[in-house]
Protein backbone atom coordinates (compact mmCIF):
# COMPACT_ATOMS: atom_id res chain seq x y z
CA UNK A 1 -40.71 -111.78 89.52
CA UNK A 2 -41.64 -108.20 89.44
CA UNK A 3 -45.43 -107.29 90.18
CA UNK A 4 -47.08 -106.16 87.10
CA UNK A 5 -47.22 -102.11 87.38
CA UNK A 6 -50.20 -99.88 86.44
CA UNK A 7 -47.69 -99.37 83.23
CA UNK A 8 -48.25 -102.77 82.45
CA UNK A 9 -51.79 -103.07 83.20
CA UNK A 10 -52.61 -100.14 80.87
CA UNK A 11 -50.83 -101.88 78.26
CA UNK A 12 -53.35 -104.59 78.48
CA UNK A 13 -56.52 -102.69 78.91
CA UNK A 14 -55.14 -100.43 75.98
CA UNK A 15 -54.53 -103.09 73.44
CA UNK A 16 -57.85 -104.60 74.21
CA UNK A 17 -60.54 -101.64 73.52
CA UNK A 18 -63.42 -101.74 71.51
CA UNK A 19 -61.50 -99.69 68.90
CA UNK A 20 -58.65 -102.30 68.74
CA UNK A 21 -58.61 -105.20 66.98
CA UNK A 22 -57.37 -108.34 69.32
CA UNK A 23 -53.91 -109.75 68.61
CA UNK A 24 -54.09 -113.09 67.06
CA UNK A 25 -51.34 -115.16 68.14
CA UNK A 26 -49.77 -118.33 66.65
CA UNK A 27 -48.46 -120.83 69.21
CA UNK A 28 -46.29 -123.61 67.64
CA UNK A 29 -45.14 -126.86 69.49
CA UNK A 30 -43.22 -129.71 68.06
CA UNK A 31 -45.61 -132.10 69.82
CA UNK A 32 -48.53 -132.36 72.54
CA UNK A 33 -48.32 -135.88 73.18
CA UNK A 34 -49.41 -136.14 76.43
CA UNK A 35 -51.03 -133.91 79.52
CA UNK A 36 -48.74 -134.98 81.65
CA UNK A 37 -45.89 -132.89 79.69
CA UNK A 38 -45.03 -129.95 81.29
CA UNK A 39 -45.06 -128.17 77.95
CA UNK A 40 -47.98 -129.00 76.96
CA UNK A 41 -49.71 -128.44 80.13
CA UNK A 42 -48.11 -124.68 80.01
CA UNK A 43 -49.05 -124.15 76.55
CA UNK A 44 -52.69 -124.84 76.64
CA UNK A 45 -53.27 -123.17 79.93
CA UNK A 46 -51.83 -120.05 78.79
CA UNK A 47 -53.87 -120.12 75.58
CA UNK A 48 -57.03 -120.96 77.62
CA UNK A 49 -56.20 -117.71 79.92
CA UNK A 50 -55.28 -115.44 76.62
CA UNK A 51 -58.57 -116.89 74.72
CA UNK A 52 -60.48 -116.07 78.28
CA UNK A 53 -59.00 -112.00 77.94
CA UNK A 54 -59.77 -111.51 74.59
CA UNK A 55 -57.35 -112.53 72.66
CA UNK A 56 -57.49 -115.53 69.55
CA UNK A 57 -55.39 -118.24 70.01
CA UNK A 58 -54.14 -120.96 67.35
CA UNK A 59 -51.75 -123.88 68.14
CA UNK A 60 -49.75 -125.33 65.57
CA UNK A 61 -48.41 -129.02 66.37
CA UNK A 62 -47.20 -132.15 64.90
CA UNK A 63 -48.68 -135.92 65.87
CA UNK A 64 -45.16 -138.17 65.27
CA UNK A 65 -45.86 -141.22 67.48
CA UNK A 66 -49.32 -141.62 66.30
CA UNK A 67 -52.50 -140.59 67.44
CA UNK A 68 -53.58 -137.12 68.08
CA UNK A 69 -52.84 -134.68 69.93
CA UNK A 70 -53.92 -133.54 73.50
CA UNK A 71 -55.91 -131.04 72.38
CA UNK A 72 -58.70 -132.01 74.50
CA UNK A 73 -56.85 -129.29 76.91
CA UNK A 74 -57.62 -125.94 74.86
CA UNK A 75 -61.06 -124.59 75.53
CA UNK A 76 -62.74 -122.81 72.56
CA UNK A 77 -62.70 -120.79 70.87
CA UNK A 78 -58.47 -121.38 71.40
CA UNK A 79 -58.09 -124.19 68.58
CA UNK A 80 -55.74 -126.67 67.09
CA UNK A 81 -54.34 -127.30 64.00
CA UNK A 82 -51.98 -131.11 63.31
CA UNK A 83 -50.90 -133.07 60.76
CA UNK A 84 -49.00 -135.88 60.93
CA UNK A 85 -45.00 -136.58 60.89
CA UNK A 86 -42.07 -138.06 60.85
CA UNK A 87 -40.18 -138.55 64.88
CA UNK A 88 -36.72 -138.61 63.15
CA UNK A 89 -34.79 -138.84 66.71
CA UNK A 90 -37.12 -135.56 67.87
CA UNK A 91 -36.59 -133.22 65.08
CA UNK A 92 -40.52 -133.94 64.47
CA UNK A 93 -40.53 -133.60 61.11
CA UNK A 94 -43.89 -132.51 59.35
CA UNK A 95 -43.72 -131.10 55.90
CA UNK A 96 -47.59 -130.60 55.72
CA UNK A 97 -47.85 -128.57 59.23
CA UNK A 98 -44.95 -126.29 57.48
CA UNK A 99 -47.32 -125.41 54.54
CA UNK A 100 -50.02 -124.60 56.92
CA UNK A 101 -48.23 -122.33 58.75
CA UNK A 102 -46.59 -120.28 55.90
CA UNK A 103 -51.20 -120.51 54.92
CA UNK A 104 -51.97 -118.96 58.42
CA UNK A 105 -49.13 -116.59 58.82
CA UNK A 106 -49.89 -113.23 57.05
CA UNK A 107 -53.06 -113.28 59.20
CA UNK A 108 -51.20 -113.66 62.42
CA UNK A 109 -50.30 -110.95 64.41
CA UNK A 110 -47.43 -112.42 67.07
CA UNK A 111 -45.49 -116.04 66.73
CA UNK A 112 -45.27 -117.55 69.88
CA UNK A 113 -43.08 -120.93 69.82
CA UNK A 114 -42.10 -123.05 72.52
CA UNK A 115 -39.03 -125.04 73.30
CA UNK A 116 -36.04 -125.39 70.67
CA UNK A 117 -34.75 -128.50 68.77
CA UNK A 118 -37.44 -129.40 66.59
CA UNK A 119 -38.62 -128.52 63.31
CA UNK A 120 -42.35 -126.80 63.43
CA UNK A 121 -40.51 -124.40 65.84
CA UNK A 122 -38.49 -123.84 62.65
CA UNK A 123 -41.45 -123.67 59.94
CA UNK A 124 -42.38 -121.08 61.92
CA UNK A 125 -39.85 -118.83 62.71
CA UNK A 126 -38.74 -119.06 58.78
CA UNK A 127 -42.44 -118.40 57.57
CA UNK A 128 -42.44 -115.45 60.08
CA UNK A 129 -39.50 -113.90 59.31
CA UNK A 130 -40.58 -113.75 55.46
CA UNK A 131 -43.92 -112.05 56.33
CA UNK A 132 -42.06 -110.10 59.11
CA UNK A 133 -43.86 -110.99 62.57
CA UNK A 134 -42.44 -111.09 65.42
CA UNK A 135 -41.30 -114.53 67.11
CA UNK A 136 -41.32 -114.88 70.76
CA UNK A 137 -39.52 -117.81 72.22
CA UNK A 138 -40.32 -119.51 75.42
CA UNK A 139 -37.41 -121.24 76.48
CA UNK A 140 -38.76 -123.81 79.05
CA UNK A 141 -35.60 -123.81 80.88
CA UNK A 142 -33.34 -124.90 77.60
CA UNK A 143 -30.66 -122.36 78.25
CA UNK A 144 -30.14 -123.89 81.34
CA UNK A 145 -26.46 -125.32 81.70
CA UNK A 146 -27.43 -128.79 82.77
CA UNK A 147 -30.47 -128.98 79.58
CA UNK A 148 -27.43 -127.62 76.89
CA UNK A 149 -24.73 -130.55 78.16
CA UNK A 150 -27.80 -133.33 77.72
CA UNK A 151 -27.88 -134.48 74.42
CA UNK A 152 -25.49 -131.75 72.90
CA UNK A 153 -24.02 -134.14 70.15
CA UNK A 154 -27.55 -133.72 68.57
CA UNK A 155 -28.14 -130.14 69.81
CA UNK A 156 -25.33 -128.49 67.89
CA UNK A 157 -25.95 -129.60 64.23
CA UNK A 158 -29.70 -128.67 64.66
CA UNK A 159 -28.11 -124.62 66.32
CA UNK A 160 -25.94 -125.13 63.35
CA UNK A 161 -28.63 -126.07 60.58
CA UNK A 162 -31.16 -123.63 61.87
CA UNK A 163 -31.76 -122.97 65.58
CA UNK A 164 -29.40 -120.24 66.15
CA UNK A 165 -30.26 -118.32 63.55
CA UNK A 166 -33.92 -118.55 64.33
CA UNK A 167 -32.63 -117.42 67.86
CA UNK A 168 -31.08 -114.19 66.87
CA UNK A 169 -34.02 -113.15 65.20
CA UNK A 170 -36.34 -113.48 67.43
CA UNK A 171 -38.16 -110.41 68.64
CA UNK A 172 -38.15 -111.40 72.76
CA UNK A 173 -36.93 -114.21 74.43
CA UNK A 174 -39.30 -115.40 77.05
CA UNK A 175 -37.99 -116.80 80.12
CA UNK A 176 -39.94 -117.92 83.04
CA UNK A 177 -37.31 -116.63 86.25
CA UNK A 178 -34.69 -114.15 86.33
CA UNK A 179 -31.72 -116.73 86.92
CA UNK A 180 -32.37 -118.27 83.41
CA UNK A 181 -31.28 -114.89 82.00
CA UNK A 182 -27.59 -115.19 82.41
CA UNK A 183 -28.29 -118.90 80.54
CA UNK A 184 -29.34 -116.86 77.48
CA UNK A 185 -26.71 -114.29 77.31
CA UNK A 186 -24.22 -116.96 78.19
CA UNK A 187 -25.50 -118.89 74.91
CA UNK A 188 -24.76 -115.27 73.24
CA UNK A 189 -27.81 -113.59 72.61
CA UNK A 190 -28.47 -110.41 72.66
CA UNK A 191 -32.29 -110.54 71.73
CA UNK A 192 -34.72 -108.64 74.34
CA UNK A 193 -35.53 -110.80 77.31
CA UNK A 194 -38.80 -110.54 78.96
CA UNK A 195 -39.36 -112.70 82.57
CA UNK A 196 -42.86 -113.42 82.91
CA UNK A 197 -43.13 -117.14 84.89
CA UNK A 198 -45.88 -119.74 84.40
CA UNK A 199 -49.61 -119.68 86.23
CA UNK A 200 -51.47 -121.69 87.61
CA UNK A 201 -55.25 -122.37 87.70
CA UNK A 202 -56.94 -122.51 91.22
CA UNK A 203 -59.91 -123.47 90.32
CA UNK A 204 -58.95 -127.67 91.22
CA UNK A 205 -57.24 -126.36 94.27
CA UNK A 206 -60.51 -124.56 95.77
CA UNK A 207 -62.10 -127.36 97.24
CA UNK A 208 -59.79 -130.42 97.90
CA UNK A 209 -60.66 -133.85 98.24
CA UNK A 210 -60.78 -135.94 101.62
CA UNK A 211 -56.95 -136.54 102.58
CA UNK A 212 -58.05 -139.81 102.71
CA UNK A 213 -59.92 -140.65 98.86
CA UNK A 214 -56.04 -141.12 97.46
CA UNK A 215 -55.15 -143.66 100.25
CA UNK A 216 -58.07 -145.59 99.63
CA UNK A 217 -55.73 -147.05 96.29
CA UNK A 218 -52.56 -147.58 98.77
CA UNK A 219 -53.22 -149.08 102.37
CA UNK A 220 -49.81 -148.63 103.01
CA UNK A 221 -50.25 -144.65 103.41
CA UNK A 222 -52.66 -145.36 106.13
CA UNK A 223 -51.37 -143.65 109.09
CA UNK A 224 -48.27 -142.57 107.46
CA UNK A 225 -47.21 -138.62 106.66
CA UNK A 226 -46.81 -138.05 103.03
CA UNK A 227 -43.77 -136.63 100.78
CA UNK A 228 -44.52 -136.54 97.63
CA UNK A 229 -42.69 -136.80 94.17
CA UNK A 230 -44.71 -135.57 91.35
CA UNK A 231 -43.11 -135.37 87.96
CA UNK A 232 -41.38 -137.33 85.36
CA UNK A 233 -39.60 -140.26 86.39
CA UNK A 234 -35.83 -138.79 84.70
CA UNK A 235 -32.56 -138.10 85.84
CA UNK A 236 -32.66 -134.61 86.07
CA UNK A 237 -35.67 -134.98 88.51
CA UNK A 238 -32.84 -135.87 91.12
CA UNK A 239 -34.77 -139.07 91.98
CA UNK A 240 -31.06 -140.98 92.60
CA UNK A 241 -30.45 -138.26 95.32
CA UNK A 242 -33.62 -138.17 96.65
CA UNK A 243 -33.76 -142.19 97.22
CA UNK A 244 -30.48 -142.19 98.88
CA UNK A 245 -31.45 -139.39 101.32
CA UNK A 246 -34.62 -141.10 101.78
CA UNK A 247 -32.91 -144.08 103.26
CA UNK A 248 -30.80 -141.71 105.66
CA UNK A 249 -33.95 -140.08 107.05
CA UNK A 250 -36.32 -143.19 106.91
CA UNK A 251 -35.49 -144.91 109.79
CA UNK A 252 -35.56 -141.96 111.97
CA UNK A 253 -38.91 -141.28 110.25
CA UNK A 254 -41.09 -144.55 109.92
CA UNK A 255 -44.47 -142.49 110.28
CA UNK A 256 -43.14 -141.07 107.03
CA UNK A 257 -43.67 -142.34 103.23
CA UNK A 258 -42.05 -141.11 99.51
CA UNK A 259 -44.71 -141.36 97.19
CA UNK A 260 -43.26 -141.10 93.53
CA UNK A 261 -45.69 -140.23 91.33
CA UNK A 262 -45.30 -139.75 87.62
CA UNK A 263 -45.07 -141.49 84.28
CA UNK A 264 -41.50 -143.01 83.08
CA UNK A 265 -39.37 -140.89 81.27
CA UNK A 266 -36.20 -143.46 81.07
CA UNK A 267 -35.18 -143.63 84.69
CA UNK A 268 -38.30 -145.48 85.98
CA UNK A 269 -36.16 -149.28 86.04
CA UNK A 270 -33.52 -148.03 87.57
CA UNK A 271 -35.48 -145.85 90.35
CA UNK A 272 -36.84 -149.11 91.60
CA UNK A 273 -33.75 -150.91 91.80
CA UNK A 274 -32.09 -148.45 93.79
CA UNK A 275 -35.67 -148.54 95.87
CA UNK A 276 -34.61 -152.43 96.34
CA UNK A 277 -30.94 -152.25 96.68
CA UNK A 278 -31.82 -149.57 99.40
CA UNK A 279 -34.46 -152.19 101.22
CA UNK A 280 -36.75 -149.07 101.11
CA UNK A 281 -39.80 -150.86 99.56
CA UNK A 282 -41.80 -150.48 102.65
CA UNK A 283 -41.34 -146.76 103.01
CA UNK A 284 -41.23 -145.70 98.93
CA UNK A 285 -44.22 -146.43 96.62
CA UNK A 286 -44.35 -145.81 92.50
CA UNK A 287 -47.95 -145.12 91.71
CA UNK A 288 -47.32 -144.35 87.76
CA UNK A 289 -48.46 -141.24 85.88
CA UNK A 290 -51.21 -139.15 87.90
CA UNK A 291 -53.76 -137.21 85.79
CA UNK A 292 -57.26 -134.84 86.42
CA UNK A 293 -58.74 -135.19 89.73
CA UNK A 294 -56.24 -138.57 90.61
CA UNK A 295 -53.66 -136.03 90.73
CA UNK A 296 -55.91 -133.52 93.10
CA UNK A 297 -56.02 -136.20 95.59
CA UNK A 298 -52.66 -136.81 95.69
CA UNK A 299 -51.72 -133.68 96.54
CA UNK A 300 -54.49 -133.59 99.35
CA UNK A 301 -53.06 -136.45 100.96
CA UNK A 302 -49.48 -135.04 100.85
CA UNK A 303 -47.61 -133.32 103.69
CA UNK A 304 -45.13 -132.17 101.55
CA UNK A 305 -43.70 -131.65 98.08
CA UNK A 306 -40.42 -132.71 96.78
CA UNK A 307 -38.61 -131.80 93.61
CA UNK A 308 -34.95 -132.14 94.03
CA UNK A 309 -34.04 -131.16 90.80
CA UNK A 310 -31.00 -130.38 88.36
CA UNK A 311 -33.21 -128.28 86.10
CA UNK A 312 -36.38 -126.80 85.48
CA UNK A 313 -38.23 -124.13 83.46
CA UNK A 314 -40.63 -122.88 85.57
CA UNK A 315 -41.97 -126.84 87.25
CA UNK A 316 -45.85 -126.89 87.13
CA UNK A 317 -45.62 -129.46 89.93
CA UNK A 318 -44.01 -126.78 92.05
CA UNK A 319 -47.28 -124.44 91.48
CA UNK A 320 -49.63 -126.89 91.71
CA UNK A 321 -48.30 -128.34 95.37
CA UNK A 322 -48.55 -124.38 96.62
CA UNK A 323 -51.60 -124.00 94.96
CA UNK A 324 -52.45 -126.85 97.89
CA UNK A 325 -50.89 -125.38 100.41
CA UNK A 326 -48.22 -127.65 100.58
CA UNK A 327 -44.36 -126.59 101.59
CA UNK A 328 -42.05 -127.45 99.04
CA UNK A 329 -38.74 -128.63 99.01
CA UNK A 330 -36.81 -127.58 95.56
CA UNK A 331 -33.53 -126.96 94.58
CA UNK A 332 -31.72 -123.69 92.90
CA UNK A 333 -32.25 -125.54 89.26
CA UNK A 334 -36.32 -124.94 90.01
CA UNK A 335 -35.62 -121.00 89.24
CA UNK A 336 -38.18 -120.30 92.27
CA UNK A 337 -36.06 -118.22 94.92
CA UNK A 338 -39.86 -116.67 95.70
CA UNK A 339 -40.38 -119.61 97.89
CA UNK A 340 -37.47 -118.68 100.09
CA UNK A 341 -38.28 -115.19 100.35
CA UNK A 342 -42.28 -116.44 101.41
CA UNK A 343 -40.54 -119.00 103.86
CA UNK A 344 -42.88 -121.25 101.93
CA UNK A 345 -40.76 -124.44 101.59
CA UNK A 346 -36.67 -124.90 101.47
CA UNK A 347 -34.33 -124.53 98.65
CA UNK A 348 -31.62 -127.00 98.87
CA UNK A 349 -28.73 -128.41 96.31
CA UNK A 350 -29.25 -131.65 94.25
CA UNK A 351 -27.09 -133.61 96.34
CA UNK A 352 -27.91 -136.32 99.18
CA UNK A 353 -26.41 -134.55 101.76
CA UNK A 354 -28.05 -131.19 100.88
CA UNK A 355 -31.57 -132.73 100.14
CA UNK A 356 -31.52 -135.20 103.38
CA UNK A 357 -30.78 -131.94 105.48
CA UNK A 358 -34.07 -130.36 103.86
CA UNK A 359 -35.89 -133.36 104.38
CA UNK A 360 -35.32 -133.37 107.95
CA UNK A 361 -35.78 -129.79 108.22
CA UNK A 362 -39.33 -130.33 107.18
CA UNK A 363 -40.15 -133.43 108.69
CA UNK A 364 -39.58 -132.38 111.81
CA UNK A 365 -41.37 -129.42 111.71
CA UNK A 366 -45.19 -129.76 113.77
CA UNK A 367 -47.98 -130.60 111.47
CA UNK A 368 -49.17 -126.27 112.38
CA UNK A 369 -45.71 -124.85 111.21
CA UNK A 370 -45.98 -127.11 108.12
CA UNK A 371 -49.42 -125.78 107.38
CA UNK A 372 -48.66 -122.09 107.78
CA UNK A 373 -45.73 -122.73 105.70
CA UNK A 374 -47.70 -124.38 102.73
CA UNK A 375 -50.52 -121.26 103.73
CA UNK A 376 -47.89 -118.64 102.93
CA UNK A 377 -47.16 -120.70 99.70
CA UNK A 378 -50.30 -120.31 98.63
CA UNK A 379 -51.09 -116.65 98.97
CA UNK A 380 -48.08 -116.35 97.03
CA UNK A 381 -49.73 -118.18 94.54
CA UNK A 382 -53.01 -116.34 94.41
CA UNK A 383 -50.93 -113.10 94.80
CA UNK A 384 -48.68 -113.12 91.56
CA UNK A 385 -48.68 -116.71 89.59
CA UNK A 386 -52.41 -117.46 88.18
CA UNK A 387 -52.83 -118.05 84.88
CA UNK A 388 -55.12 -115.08 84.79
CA UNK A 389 -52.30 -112.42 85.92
CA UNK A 390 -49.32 -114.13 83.50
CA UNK A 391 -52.18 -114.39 80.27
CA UNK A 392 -52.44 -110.42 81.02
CA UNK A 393 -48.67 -109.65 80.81
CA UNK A 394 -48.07 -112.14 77.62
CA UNK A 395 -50.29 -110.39 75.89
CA UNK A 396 -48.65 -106.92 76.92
CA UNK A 397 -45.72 -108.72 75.89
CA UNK A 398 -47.58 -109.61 72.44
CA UNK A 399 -48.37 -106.20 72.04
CA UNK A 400 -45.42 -104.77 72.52
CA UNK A 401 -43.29 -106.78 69.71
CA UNK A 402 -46.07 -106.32 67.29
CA UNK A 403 -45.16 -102.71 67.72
CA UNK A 404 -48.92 -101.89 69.50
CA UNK A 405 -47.66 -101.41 72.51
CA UNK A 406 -44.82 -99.48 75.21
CA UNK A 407 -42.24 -102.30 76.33
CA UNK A 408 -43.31 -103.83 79.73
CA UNK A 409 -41.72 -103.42 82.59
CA UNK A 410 -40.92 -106.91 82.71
CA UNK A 411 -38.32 -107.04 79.25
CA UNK A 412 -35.13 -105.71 79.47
């Protein structure tokens, strides 16, 4: 990611004078079902951070499996508007939320929608283009080869009906890494493309618990070195690879335990049988979906962080375990070849060879060189990837397709 410039920082400071008025910004999700969603999380963070510098923030969503909402996770003044809907297979149909859109739009200044597929995403790039604001799409890793083949028989009648067109005109793509780039021209855009990645907040990361408060729930940690799994229980997580190299390394390794954290996403069944097939149940714990400070304390009694994955955006998980100090093992499909370059963790393929080697490799490091590696994670962290800095160039960003602003450094 490139560091924001003094170009880009005037951009900011400019758009945000007294004699300005602040861009008000329209953020539209299909649904925020649940904090443990990585969109979600993403989404309200960065409207908490924009709302924090200045600038209004309204999220537009859809409630289609009943309930409401999680939008307990925007701090005023950022605020929330719902109605209800219909799931129909994910398309999240919500007539009502469409009409409130096309109400707000002519006093909106920027669209900002995330993800693709569903139809509020749609209400509002179609009420948008009829006022004529611009529409920034966040792609959350969708252009990403192994995302596109999942699902596609459903994917292509909805780029048919309405998503590609929506797509080409857009004012910016937003992308969170500079490898997801050649996804979107390879899906044949030729849109503006602007890399800004997600944040983080330190705040929860200042002052960690006691290594032990999170082994208090699970004796079997006790005396054991931690890796730990934190995200949804799915295939593209690479839990299938990561259980098999688990067994190749375990019994080299007994002082060693795989903590799988996370709520089930479809794959949860079939994790544990392969956790049982494996005889691994002595090494290998599920503790279920990890939220607040529960969450906190897992990552304080971690060693390190694993995330062998197909495919990610931009993995909060990944942030949050550097934010820790933790070293990381991830794959090229996390889109975080910073982590290389900061020798703060090892980048290995999704495969059981590949991700048993990394294992090792960090296993066997001393508890010192696994601290100053997580160490140098973490001024990484604090040096480019709070929520603070990336709030400051999505607004530049903002700015710039509203026609307020020079184009950042950071679109091309």
């Amino acid at each position: 990611m490139p560091e924001q410039t003094v170009t880009d920082r005037n951009l900011v400071q400019s758009s945000m004078t007294s004699e300005s008025i602040p861009m008000r910004c329209m953020s539209v999700v299909g649904g925020m079902y649940s904090e443990t969603n990585g969109v979600t999380r993403i989404l309200c963070d960065l409207a908490n951070a924009m709302v924090r510098e200045g600038t209004p923030v309204t999220v537009y969503t859809a409630s289609c499996k009943g309930g409401t909402p999680a939008k307990h996770l925007l701090m005023p003044p950022a605020k929330c508007v719902w109605t209800t809907g219909k799931w129909l297979g994910a398309l999240s149909y919500a007539p009502k939320l469409r009409h409130l859109i096309d109400q707000a739009m002519p006093d909106s200044d920027v669209v900002h929608t995330h993800s693709l597929w569903m139809l509020p995403n749609h209400y509002a790039s179609k009420s948008a283009y009829r006022y004529k604001k611009p529409v920034v799409f966040t792609a959350h890793g969708i252009f990403e080869p192994w995302a596109l083949r999942r699902s596609y028989w459903k994917k292509r009648p909805v780029a048919w009906w309405w998503q590609d067109r929506d797509l080409h005109q857009a004012a910016c793509i937003h992308v969170n890494s500079h490898q997801e780039i050649a996804g979107v021209k390879q899906y044949g855009l030729k849109n503006p493309i602007a890399v800004v990645p997600n944040g983080v907040d330190l705040s929860p990361f200042n002052q960690m618990p006691a290594r032990d408060a999170f082994r208090e729930s699970f004796p079997q940690l006790h005396g054991k070195r931690v890796a730990l799994f934190l995200s949804r229980l799915h295939p593209k997580k690479g839990l299938a690879h990561l259980i098999q190299a688990w067994k190749r390394v375990a019994a080299d390794h007994a002082d060693w335990h795989l903590l799988l954290a996370g709520p089930d996403n479809g794959y949860e069944a079939e994790s544990r049988r392969a956790v049982a097939d494996l005889m691994l149940q002595n090494s290998v714990t599920f503790t279920g979906p990890l939220q607040g400070r529960r969450k906190i304390e897992a990552y304080a009694t971690a060693d390190v962080f694993v995330l062998p994955s197909f495919s990610e955006g931009f993995a909060m998980a990944i942030l949050e375990a550097m934010a820790a100090s933790l070293p990381v093992l991830i794959t090229p499909g996390c889109n975080f070849s910073e982590v290389l370059k900061a020798n703060a963790g090892v980048i290995v393929n999704p495969t059981v060879a590949s991700t048993e080697v990394g294992l090792r490799t960090l296993m066997e490091m001393s508890d010192q060189q696994r601290k100053e590696m997580g160490l140098r994670g973490r001024r990484l962290i604090e040096q480019s990837y709070t929520w603070e800095i990336i709030a400051r160039q999505m607004i530049a960003l903002f700015s710039w397709t509203a026609g307020r602003a020079a184009k950042p450094s950071f679109a091309c």
